[in-house]
Every structure is written in C-alpha cells, then in structure tokens.
N, C-alpha and C. Protein backbone atom coordinates (compact mmCIF):
# COMPACT_ATOMS: atom_id res chain seq x y z
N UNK A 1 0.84 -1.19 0.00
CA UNK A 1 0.00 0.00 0.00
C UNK A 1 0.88 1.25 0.00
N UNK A 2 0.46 2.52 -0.34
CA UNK A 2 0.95 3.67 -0.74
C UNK A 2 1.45 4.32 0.81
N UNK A 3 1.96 4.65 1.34
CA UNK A 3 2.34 6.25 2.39
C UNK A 3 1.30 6.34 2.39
N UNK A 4 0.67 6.81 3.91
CA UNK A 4 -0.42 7.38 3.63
C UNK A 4 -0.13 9.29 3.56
N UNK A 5 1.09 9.63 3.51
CA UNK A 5 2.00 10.60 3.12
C UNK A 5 1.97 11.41 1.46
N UNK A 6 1.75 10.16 0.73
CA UNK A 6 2.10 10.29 -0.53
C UNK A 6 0.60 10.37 -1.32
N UNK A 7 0.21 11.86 -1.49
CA UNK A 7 -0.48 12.18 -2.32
C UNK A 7 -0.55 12.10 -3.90
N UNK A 8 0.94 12.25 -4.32
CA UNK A 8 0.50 11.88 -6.00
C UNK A 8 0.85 13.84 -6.18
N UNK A 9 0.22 14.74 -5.25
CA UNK A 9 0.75 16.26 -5.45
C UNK A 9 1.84 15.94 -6.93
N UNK A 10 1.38 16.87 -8.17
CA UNK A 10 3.05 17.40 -8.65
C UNK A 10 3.89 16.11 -8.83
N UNK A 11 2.90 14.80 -8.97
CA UNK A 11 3.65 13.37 -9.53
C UNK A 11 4.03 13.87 -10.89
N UNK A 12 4.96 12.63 -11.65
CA UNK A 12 5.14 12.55 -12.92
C UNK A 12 5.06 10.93 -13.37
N UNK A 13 3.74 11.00 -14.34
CA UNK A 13 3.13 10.12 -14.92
C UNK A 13 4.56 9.81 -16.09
N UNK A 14 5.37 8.27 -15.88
CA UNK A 14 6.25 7.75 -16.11
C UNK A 14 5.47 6.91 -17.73
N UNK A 15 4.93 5.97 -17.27
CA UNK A 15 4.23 4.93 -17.97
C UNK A 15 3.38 4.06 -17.14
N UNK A 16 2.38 3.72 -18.62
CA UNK A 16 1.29 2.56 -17.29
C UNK A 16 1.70 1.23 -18.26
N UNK A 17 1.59 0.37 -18.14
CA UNK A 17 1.46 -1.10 -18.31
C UNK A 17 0.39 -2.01 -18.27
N UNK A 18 -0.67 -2.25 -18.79
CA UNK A 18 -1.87 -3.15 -18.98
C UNK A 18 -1.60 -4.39 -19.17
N UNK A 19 -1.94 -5.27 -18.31
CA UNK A 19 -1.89 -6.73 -18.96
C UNK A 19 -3.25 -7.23 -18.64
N UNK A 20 -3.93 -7.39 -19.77
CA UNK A 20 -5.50 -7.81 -19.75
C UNK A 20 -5.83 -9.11 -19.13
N UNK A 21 -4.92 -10.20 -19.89
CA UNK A 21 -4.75 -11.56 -19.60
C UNK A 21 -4.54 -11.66 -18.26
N UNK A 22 -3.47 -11.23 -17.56
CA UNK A 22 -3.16 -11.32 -16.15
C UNK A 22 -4.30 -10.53 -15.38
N UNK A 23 -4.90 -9.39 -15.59
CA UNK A 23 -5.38 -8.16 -15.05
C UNK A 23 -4.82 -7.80 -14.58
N UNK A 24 -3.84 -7.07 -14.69
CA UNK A 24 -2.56 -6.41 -13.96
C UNK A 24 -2.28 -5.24 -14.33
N UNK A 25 -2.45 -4.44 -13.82
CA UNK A 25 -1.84 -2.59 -14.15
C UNK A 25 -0.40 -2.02 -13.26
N UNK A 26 -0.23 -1.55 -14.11
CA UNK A 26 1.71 -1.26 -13.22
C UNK A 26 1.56 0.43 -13.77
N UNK A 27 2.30 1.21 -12.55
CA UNK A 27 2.00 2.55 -13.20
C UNK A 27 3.19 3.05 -12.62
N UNK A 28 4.36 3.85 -13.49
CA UNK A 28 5.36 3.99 -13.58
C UNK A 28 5.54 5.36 -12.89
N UNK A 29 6.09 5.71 -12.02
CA UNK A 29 5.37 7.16 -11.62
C UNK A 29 6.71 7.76 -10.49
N UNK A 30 6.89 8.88 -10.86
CA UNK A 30 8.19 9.76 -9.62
C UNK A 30 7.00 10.32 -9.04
N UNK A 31 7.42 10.55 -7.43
CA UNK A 31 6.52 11.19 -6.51
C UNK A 31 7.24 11.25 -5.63
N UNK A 32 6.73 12.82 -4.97
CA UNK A 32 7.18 12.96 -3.55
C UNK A 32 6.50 12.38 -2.49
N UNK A 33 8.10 11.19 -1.82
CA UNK A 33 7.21 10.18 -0.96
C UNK A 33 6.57 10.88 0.76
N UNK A 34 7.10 12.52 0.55
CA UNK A 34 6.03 13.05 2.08
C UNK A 34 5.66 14.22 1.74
N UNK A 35 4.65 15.40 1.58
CA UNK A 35 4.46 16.86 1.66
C UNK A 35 5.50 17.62 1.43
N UNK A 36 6.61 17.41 2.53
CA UNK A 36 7.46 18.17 2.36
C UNK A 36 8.85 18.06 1.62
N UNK A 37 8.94 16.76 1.04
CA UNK A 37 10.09 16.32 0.12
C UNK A 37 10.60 17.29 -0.75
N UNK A 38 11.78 17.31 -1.19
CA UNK A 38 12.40 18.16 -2.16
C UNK A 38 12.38 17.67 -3.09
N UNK A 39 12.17 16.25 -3.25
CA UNK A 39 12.93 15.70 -4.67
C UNK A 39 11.52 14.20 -4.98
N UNK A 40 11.66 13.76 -6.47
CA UNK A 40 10.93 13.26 -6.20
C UNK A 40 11.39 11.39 -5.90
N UNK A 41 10.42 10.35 -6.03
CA UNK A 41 11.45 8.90 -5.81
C UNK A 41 10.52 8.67 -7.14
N UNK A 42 11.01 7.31 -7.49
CA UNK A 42 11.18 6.63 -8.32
C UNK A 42 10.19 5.40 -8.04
N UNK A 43 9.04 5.03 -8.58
CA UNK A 43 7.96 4.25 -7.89
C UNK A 43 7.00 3.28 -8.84
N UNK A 44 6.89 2.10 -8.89
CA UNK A 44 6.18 1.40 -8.93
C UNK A 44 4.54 0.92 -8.73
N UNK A 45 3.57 1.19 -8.97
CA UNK A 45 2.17 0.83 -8.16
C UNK A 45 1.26 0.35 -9.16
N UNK A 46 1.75 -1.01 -8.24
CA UNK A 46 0.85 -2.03 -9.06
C UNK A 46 -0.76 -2.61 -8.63
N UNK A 47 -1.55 -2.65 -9.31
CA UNK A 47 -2.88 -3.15 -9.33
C UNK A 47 -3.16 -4.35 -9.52
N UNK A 48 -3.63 -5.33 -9.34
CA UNK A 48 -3.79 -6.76 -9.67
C UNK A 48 -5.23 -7.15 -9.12
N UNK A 49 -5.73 -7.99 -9.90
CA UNK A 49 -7.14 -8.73 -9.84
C UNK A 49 -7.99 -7.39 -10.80
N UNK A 50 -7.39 -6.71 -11.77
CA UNK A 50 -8.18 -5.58 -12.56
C UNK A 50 -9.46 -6.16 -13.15
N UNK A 51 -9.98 -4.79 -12.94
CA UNK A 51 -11.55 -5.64 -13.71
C UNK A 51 -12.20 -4.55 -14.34
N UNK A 52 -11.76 -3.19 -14.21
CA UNK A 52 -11.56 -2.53 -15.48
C UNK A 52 -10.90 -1.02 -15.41
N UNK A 53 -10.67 -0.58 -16.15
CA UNK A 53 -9.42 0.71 -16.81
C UNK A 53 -10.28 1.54 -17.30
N UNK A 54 -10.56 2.50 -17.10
CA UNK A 54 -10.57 3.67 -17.76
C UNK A 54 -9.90 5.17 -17.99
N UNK A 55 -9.19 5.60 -18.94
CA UNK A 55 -8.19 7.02 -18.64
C UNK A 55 -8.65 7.45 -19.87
N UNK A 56 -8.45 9.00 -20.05
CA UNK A 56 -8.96 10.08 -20.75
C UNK A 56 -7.56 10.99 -20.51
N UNK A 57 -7.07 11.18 -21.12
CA UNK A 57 -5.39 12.17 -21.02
C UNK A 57 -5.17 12.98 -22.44
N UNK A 58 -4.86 14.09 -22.22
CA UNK A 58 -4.82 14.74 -23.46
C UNK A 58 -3.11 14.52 -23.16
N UNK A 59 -2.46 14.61 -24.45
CA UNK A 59 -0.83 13.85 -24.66
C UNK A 59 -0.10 14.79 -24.64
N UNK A 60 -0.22 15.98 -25.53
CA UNK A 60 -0.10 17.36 -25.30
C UNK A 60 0.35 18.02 -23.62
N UNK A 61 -0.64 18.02 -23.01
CA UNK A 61 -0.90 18.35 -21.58
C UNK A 61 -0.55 17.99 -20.64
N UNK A 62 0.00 16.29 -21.11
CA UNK A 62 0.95 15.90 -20.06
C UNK A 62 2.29 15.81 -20.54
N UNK A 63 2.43 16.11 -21.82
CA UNK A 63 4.27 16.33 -21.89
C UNK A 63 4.42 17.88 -21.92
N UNK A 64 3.59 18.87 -21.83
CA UNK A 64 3.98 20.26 -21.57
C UNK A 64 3.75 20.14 -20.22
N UNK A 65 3.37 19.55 -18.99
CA UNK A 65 3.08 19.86 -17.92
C UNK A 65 4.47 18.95 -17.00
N UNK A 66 5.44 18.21 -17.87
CA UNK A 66 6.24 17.32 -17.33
C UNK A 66 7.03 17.97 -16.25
N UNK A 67 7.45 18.97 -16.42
CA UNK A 67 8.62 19.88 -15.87
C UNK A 67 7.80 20.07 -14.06
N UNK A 68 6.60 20.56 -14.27
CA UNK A 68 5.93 20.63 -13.00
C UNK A 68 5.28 19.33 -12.36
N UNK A 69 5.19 18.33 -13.18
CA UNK A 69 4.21 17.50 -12.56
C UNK A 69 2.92 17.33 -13.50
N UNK A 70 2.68 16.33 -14.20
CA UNK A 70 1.75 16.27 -14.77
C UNK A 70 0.54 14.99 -14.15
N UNK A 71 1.13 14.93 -12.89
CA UNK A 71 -0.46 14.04 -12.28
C UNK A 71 -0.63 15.32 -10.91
N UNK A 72 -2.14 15.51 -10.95
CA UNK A 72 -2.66 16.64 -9.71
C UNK A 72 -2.52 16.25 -8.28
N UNK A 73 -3.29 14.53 -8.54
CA UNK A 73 -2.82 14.14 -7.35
C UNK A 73 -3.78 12.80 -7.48
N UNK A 74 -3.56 11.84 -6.27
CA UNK A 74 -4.44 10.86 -6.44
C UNK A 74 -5.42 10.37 -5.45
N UNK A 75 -6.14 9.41 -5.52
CA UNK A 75 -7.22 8.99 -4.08
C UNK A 75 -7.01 7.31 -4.83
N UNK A 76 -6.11 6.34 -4.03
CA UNK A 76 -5.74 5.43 -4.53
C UNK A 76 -7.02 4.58 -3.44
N UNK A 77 -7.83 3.41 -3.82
CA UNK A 77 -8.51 2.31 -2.73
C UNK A 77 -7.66 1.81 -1.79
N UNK A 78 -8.39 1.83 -0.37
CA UNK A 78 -7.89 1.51 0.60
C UNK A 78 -8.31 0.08 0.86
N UNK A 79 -8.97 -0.70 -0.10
CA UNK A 79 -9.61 -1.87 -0.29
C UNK A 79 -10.18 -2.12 -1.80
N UNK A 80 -10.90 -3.26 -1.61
CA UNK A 80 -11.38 -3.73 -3.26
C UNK A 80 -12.09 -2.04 -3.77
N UNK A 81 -11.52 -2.05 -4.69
CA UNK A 81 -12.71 -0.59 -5.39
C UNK A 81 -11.52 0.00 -6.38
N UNK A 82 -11.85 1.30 -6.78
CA UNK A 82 -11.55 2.01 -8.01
C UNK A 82 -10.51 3.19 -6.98
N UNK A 83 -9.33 3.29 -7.62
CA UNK A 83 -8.41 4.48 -7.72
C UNK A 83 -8.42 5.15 -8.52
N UNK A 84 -8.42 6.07 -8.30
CA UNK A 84 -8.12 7.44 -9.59
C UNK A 84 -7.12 8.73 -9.37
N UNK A 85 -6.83 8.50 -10.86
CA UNK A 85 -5.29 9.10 -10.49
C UNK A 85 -5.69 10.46 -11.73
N UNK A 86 -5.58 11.31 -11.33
CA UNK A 86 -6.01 13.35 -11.38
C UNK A 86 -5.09 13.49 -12.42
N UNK A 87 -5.14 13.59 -13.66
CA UNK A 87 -3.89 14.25 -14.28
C UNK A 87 -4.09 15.91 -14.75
N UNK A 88 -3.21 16.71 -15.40
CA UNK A 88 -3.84 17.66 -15.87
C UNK A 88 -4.61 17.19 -17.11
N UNK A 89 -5.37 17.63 -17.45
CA UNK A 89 -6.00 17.43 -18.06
C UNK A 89 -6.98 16.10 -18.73
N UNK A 90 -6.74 15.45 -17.73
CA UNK A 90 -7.50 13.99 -17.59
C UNK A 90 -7.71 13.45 -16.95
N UNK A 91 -7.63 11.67 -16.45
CA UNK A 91 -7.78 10.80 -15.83
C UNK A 91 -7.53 9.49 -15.57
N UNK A 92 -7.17 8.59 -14.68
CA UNK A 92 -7.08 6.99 -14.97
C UNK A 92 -7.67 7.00 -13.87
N UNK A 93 -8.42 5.37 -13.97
CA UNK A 93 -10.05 5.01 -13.16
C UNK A 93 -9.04 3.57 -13.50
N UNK A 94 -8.76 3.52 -12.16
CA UNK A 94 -8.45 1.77 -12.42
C UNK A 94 -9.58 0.58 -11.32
N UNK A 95 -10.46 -0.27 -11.80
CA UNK A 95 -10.75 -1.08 -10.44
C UNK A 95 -10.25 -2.51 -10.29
N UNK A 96 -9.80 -2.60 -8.74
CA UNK A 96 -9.26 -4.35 -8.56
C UNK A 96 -9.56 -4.54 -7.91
N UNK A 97 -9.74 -5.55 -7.38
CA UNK A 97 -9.79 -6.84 -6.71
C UNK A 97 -9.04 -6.60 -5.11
N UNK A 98 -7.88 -6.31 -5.59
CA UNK A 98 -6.95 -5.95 -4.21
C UNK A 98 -6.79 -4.41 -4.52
N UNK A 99 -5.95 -4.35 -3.04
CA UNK A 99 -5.11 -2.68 -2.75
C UNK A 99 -3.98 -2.47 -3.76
N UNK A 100 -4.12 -1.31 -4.28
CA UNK A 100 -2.69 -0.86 -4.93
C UNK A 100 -1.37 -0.89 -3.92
N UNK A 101 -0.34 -1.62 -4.44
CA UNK A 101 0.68 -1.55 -3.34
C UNK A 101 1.89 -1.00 -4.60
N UNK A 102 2.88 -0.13 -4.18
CA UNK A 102 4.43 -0.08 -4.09
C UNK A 102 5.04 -1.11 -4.41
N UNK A 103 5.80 -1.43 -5.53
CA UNK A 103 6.29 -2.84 -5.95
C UNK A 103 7.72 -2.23 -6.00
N UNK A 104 8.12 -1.87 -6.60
CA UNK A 104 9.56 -0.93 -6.72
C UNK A 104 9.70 0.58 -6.28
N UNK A 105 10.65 0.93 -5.86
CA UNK A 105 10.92 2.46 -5.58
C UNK A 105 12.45 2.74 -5.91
C-alpha cells in the first residue's frame, strides 16, 4: 500500500502497463514520498485482480506539464474498489480486486 503521506501532489506520470490476460496494471510514476520532500522517488504501483481501466489524457498536456508535474494528485482504494489518479488534463479510473501496493521504488 501507498504512504499514507504520498499524495500523488506534482507526480510525474512515467508509464502505465496493462496486462489484460493477467489483469494487472503497473503505473510507472516519480513522486514525492512526504508533503514536504524536495525531490521526487522513483515508484512502482501495481494493481492486480483488474476488472476494469478507464483514462482520458490529453498527450499534449501531459508532456507540456512534465517539468511541474503532470499528475494533480491521487485517491488510490484503501480496499477492493476504483483508484483514480487526477492528471492535468485527464484521468485513470483503475478497479481491482486488491489494494494498490508499491512494488519498486
């Protein structure tokens, strides 16, 4: 599971990873791991038991917004249900089965 520290604030949307077959979502992402961090880490957060995806992202908006942060912030499930992750100018709606956890940092 995520920090409960780590908002997603001023993230940078890395890459996501879909695997339909498995239901597995991996989302590639730098974030500051407390409020007050200077810098950001290097992070992993994976989804498993997916049962469905939805994102809306203009492509534009998140490579001009890279420099600041192009995710707003997030409200990840604290149990079975849907996370959603704020970008500028869009969205990802992921739902699973389990909790999003931290796989790499």
């Amino acid at each position: 599971m995520l920090h409960d520290d780590m908002q997603g604030h001023d993230a940078l949307l890395d890459g996501l990873d879909f695997d339909p077959v498995k239901g597995v979502v991996s989302l590639r992402l730098q974030a500051y791991p407390k409020p007050d961090a200077s810098t950001r880490t290097a992070i992993v957060v994976l989804f498993e038991g997916v049962t469905a995806v939805a994102m809306h992202a203009d492509v534009a908006s998140l490579a001009g917004n890279r420099f600041a942060g192009n995710v707003s912030y997030w409200h990840m499930a604290d149990s079975r249900g849907t996370s959603y992750i704020y970008l500028t100018e869009g969205y990802i709606a992921i739902t699973a089965e389990g909790v999003p956890k931290v796989v790499q940092s």
